[in-house]
Protein backbone atom coordinates (compact mmCIF):
# COMPACT_ATOMS: atom_id res chain seq x y z
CA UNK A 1 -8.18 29.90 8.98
CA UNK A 2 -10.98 28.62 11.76
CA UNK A 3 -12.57 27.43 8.64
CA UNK A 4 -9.80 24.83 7.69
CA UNK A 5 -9.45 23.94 11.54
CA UNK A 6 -13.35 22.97 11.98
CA UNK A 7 -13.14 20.94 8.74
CA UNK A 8 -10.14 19.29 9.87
CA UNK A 9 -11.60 18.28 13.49
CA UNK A 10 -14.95 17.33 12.26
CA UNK A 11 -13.03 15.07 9.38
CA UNK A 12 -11.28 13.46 12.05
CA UNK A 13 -13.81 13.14 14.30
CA UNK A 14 -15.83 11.60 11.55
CA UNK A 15 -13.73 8.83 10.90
CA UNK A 16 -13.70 8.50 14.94
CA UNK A 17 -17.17 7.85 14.68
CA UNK A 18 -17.07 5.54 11.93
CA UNK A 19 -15.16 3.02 13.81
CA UNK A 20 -17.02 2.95 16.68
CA UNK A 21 -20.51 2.32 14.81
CA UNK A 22 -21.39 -1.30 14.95
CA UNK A 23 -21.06 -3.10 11.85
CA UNK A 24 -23.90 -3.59 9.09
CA UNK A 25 -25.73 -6.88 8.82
CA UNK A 26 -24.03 -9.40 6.16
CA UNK A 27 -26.57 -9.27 3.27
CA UNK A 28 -26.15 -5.34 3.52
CA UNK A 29 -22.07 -5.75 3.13
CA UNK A 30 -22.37 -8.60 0.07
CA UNK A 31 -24.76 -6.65 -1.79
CA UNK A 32 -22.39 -3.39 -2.03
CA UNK A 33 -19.09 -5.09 -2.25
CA UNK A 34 -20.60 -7.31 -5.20
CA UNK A 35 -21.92 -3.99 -6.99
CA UNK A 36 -18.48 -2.26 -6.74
CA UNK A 37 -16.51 -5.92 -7.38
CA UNK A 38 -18.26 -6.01 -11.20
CA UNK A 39 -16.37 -5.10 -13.83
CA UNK A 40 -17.58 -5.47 -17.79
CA UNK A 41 -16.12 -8.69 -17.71
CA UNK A 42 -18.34 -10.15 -14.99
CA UNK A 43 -18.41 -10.43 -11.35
CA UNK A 44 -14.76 -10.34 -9.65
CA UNK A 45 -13.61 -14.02 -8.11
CA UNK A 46 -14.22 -14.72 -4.89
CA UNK A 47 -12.14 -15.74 -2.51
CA UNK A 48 -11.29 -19.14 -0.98
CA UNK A 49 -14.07 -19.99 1.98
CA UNK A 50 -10.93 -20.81 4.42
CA UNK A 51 -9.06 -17.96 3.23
CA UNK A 52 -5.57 -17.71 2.67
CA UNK A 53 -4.10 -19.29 6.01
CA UNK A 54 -2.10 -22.50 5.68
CA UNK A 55 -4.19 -25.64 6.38
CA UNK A 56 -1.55 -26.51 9.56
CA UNK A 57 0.31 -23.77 12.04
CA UNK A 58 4.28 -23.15 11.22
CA UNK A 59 6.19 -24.42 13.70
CA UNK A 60 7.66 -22.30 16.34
CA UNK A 61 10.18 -22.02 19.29
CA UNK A 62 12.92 -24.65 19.53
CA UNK A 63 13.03 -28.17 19.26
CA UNK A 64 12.93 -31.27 21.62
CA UNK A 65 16.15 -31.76 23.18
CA UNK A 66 17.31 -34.94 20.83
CA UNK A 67 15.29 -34.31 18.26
CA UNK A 68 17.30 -33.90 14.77
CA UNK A 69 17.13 -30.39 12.96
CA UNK A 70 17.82 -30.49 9.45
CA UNK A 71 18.86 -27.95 7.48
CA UNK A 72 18.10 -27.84 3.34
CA UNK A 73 19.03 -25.41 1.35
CA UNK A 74 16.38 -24.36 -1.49
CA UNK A 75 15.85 -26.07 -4.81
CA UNK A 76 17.73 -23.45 -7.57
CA UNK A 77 15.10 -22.17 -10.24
CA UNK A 78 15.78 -24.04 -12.72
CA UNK A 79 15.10 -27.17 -10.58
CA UNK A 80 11.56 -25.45 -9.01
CA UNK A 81 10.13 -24.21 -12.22
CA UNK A 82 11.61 -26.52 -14.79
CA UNK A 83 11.09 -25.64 -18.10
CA UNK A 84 8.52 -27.14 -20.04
CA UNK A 85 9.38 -29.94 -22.85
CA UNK A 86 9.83 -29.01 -26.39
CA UNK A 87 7.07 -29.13 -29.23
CA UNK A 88 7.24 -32.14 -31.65
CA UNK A 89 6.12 -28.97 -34.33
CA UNK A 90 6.18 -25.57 -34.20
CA UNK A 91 4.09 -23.74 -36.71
CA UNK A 92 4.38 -20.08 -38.22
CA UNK A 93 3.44 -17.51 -35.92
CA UNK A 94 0.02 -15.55 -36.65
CA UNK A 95 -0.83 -12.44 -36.49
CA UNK A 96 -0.70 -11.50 -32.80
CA UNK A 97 0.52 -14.60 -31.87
CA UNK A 98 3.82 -15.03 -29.73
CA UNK A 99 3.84 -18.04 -27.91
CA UNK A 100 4.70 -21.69 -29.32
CA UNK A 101 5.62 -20.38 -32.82
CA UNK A 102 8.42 -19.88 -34.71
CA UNK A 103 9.19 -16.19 -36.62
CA UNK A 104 8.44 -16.45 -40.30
CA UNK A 105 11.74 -16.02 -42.17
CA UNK A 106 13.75 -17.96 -39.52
């Protein structure tokens, strides 16, 4: 039982440690996260330089006093992600193949 209690505080202190322990210089951090990012494929994509934060801030709190609020409902789906336009010619489907084919037989 003391056994199981010393692992358990010197886990948790390790992890206390870990985030107090300044952080490793940049070429150190790109080197490790691009050997664990390969796969057999390649190397993984990298992400945007700006990131993933919209280019202007949303805006907050209420309005101007005379300034007009408009409310607009959504677009439905079929008016956001129209679907695309028919095929002049759709050939037999191949072996494998599902998309922009018709069934043999049909």
């Amino acid at each position: 039982m003391k056994l199981i209690i010393l692992a358990a505080a010197l886990a948790a202190s390790g992890t206390a440690i870990a985030q107090e322990m300044p952080q490793q210089s940049t070429t150190t951090t790109t080197t490790t996260t691009e050997t664990r990012g390969t796969t057999g494929a390649g190397m993984a994509a990298e992400d945007p330089k700006g990131g993933y934060m919209p280019s202007a801030p949303a805006p907050s709190g209420t309005p101007m006093p005379g300034q007009p609020v408009i409310f607009v409902p959504s677009p439905s789906p079929s008016e956001a992600y129209p679907a695309p336009a028919p095929l002049d010619h759709y050939p037999i489907c191949k072996r494998g193949q599902f998309d922009n084919c018709r069934q043999r037989g049909g």
